[in-house]
PDB file of N, CA and C in Angstrom:
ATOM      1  N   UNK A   1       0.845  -1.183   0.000  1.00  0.00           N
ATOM      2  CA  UNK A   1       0.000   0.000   0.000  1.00  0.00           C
ATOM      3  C   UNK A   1       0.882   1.235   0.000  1.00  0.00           C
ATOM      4  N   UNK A   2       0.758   1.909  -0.454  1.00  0.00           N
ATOM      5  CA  UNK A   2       1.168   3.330  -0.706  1.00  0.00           C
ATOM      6  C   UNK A   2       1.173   4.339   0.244  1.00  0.00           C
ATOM      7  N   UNK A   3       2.254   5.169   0.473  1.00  0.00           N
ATOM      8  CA  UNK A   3       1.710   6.182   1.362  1.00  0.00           C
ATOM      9  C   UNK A   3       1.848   7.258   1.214  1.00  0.00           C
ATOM     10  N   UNK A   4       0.645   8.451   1.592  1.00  0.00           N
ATOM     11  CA  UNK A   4      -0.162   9.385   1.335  1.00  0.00           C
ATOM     12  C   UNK A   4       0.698  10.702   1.648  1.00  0.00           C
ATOM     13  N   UNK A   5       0.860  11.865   1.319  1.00  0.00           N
ATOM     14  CA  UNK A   5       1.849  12.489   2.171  1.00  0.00           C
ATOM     15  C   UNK A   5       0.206  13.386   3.406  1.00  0.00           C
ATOM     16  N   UNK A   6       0.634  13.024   4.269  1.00  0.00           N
ATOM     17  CA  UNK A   6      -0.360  14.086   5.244  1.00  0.00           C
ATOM     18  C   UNK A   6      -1.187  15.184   4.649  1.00  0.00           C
ATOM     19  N   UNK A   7      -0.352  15.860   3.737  1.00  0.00           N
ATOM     20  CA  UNK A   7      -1.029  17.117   3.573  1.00  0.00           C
ATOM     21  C   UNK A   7      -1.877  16.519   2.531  1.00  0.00           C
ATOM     22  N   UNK A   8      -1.892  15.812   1.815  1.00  0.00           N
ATOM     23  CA  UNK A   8      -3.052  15.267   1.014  1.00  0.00           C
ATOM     24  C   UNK A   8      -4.053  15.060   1.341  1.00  0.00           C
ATOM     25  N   UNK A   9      -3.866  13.632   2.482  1.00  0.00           N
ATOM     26  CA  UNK A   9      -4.857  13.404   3.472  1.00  0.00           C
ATOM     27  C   UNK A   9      -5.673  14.536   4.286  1.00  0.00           C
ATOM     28  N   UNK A  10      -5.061  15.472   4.704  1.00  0.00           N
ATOM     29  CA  UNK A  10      -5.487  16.095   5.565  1.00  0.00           C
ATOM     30  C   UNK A  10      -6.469  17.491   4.243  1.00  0.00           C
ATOM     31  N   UNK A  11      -6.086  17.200   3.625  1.00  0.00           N
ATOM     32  CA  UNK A  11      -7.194  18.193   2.241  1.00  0.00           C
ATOM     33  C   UNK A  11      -8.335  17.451   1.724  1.00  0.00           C
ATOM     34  N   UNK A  12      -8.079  16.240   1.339  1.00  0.00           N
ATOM     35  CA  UNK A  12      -9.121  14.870   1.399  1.00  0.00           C
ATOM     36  C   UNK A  12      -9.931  15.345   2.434  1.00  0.00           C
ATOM     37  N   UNK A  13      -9.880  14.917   3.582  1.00  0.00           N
ATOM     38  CA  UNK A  13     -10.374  14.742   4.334  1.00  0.00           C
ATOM     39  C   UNK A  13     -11.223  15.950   5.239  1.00  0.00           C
ATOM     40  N   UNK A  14     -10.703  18.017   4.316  1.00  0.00           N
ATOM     41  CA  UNK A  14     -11.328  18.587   4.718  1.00  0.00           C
ATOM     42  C   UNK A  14     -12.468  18.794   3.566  1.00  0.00           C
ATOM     43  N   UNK A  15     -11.879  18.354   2.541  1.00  0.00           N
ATOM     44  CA  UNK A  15     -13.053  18.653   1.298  1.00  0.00           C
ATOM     45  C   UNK A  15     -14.002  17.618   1.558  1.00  0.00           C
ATOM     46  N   UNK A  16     -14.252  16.087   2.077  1.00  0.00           N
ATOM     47  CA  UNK A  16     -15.035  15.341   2.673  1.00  0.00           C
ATOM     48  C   UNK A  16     -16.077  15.838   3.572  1.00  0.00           C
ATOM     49  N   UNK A  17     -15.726  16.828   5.238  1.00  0.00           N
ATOM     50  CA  UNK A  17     -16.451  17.206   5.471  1.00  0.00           C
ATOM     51  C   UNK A  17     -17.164  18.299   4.922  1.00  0.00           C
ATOM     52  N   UNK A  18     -16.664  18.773   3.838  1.00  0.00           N
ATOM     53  CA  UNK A  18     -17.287  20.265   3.060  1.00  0.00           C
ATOM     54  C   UNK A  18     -18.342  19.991   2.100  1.00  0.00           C
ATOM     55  N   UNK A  19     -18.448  18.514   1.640  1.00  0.00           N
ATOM     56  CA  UNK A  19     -19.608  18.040   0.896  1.00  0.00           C
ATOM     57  C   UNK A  19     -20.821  18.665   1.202  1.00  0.00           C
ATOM     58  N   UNK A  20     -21.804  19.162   0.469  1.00  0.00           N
ATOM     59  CA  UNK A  20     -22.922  19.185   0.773  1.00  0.00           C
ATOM     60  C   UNK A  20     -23.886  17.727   1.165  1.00  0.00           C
ATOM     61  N   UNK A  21     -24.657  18.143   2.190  1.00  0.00           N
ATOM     62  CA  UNK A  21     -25.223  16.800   2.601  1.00  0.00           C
ATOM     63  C   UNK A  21     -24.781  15.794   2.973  1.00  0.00           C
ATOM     64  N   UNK A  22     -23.234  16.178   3.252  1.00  0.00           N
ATOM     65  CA  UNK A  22     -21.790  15.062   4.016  1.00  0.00           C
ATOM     66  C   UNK A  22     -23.041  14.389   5.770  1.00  0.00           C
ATOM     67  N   UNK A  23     -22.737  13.359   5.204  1.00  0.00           N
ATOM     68  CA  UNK A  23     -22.851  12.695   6.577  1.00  0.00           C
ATOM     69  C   UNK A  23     -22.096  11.522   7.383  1.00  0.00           C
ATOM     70  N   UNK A  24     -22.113  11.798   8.321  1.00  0.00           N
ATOM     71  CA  UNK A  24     -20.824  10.431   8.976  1.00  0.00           C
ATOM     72  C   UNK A  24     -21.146   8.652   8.625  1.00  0.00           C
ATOM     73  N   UNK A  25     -22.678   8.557   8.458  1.00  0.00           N
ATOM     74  CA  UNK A  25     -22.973   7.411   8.367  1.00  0.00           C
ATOM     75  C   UNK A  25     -22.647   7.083   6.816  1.00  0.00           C
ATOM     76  N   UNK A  26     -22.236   7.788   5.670  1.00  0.00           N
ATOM     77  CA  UNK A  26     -22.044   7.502   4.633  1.00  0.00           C
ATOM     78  C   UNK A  26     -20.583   7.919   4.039  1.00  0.00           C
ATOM     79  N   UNK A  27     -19.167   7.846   5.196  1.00  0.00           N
ATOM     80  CA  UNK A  27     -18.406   8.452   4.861  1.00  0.00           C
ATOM     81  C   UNK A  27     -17.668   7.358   4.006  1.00  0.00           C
ATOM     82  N   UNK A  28     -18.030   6.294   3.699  1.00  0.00           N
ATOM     83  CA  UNK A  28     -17.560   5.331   2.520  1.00  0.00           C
ATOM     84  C   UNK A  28     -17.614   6.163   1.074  1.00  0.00           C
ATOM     85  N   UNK A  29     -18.800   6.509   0.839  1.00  0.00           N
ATOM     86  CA  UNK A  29     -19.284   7.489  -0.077  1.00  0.00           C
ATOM     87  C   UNK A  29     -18.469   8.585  -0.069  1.00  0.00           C
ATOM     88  N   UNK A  30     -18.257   9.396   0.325  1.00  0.00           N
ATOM     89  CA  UNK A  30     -18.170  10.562   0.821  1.00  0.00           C
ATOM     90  C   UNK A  30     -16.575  10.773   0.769  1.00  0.00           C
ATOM     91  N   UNK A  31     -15.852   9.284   0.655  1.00  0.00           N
ATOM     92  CA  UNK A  31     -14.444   9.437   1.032  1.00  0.00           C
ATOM     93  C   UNK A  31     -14.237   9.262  -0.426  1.00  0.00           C
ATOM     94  N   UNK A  32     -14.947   8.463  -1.185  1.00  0.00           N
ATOM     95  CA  UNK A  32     -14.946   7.904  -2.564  1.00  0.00           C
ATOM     96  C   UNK A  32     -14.853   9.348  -3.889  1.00  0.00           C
ATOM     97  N   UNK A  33     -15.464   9.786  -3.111  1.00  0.00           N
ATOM     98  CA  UNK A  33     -15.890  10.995  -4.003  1.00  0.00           C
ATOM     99  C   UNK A  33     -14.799  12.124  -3.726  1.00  0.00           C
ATOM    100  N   UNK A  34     -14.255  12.245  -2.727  1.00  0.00           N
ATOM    101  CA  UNK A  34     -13.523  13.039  -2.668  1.00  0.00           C
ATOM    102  C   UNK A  34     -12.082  12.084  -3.546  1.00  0.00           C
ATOM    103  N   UNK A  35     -11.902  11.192  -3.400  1.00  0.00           N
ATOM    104  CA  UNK A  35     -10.692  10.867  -4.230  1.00  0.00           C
ATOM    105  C   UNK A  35     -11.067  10.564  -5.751  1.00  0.00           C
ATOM    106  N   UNK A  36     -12.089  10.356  -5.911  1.00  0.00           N
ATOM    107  CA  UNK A  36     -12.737  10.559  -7.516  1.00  0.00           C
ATOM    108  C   UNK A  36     -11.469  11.847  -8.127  1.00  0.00           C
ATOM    109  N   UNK A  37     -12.868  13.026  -7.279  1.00  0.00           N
ATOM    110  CA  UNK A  37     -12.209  14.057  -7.966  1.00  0.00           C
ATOM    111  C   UNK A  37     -11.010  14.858  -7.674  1.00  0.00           C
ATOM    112  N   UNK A  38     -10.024  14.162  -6.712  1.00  0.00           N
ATOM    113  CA  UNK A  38      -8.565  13.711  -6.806  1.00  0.00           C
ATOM    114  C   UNK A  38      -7.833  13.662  -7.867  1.00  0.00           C
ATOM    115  N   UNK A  39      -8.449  12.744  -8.070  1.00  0.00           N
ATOM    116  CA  UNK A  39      -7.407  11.600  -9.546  1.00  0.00           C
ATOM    117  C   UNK A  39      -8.110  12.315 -10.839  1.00  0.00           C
ATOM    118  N   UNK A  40      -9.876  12.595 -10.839  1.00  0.00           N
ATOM    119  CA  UNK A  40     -10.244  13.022 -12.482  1.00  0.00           C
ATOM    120  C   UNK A  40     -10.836  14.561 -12.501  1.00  0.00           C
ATOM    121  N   UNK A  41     -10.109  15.285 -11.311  1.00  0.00           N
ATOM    122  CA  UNK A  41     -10.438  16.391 -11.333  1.00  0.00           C
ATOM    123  C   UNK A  41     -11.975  17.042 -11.385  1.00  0.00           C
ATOM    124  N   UNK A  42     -12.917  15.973 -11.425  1.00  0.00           N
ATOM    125  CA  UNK A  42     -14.618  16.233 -11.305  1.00  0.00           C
ATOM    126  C   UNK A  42     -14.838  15.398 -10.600  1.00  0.00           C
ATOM    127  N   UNK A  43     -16.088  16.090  -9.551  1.00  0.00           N
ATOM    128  CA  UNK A  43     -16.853  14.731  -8.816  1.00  0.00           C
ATOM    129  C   UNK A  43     -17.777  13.925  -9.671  1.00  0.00           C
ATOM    130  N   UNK A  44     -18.153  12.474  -9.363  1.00  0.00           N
ATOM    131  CA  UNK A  44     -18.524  11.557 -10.288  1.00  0.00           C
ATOM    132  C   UNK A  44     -19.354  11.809 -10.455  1.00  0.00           C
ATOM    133  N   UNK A  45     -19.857  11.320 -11.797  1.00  0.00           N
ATOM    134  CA  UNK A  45     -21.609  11.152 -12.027  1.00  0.00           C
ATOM    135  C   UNK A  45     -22.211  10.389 -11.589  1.00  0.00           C
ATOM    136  N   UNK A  46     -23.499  10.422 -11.489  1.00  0.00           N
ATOM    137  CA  UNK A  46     -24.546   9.345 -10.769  1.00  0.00           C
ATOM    138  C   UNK A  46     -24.064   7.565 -11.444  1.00  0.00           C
ATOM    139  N   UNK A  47     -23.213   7.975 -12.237  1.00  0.00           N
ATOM    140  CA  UNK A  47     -23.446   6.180 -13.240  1.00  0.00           C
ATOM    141  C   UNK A  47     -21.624   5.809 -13.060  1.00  0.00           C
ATOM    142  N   UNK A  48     -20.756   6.958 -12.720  1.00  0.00           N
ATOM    143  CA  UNK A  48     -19.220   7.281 -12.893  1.00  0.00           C
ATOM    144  C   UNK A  48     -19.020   5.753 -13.114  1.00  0.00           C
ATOM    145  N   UNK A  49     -17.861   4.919 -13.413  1.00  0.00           N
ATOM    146  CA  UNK A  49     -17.335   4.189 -13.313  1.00  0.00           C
ATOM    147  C   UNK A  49     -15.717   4.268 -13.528  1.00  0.00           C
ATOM    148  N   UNK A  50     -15.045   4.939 -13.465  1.00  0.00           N
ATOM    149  CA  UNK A  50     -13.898   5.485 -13.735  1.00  0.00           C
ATOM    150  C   UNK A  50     -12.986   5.045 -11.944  1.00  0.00           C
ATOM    151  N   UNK A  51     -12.340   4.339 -12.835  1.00  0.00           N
ATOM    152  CA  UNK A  51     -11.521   3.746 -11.398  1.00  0.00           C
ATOM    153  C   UNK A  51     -10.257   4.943 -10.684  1.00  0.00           C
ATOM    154  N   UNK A  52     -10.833   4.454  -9.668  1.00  0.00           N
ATOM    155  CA  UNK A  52      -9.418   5.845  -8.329  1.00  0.00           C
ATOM    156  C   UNK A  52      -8.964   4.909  -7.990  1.00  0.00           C
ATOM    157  N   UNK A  53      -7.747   5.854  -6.845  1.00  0.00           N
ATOM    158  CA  UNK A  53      -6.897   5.127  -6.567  1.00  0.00           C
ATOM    159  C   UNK A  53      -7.274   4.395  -5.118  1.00  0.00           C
ATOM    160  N   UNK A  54      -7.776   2.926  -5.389  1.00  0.00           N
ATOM    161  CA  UNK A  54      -8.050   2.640  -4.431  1.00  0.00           C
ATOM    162  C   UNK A  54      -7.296   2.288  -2.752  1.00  0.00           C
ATOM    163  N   UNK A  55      -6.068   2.677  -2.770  1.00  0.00           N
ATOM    164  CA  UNK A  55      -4.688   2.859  -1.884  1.00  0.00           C
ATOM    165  C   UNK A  55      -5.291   4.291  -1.174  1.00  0.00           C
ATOM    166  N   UNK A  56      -5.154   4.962  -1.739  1.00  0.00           N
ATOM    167  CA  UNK A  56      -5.691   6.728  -1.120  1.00  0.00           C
ATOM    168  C   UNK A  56      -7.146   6.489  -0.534  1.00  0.00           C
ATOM    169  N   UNK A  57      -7.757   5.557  -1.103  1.00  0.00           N
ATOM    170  CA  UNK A  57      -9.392   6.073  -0.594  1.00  0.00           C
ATOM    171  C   UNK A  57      -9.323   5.082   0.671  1.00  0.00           C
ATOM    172  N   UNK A  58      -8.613   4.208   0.962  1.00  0.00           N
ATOM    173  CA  UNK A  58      -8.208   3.271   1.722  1.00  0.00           C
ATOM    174  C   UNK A  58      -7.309   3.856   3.712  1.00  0.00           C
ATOM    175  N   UNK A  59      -6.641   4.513   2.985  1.00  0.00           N
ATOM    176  CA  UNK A  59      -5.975   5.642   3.915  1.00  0.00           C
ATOM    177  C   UNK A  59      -6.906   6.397   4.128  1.00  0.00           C
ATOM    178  N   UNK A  60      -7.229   7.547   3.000  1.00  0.00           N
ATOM    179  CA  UNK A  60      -8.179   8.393   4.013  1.00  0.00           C
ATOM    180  C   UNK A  60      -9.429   7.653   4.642  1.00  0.00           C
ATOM    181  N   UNK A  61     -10.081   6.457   4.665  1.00  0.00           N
ATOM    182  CA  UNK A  61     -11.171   5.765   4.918  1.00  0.00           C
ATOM    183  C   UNK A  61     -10.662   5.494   6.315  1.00  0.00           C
ATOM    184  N   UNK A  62      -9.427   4.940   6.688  1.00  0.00           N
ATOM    185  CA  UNK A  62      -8.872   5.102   7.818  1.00  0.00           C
ATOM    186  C   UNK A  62      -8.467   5.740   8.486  1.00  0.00           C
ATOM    187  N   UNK A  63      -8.227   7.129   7.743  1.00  0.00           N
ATOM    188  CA  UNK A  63      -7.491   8.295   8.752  1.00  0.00           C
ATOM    189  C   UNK A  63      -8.662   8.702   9.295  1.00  0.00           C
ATOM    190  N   UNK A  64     -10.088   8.728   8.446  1.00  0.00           N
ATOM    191  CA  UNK A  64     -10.928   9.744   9.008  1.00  0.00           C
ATOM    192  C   UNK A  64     -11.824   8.992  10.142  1.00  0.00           C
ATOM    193  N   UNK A  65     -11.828   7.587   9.581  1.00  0.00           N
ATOM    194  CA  UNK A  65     -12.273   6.437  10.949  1.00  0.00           C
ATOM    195  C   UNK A  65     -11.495   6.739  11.643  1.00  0.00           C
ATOM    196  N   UNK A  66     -10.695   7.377  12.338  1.00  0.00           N
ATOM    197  CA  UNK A  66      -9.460   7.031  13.424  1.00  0.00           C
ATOM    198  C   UNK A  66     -10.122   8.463  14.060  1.00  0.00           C
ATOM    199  N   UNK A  67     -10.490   9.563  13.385  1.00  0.00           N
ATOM    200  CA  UNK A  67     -10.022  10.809  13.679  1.00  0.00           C
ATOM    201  C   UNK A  67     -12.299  11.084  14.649  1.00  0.00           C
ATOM    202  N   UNK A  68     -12.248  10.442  13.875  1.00  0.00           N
ATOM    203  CA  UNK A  68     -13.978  10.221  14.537  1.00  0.00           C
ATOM    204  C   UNK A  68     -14.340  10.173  16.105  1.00  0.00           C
TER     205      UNK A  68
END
């Protein structure tokens, strides 16, 4: 697994809570989307299928579980 430099994570993870309609019970979602538009520079469409980096969404999925 790869590792993240902090300041990434820690921008991830403020644009996560900045979502509109961000909620904690859906931060699977929520973490997904923020590394979407990471890697393709737009948040996804309702149908997206365009693969991220699933290493980053993995980390921040854990940093922000930890930080909860």
């Amino acid at each position: 697994m790869e590792d993240y430099s902090e300041s990434l994570i820690e921008t991830l993870l403020k644009k996560v809570k900045e979502y509109p309609r961000f909620s904690s019970g859906e931060i699977e979602k929520f973490c997904w989307m923020a590394v979407h538009e990471h890697k393709h520079g737009v948040l996804p469409s309702e149908y997206d299928i365009r693969e991220i980096d699933e290493d980053l969404y993995l980390q921040l999925l854990q940093e922000f579980k930890s930080n909860i």
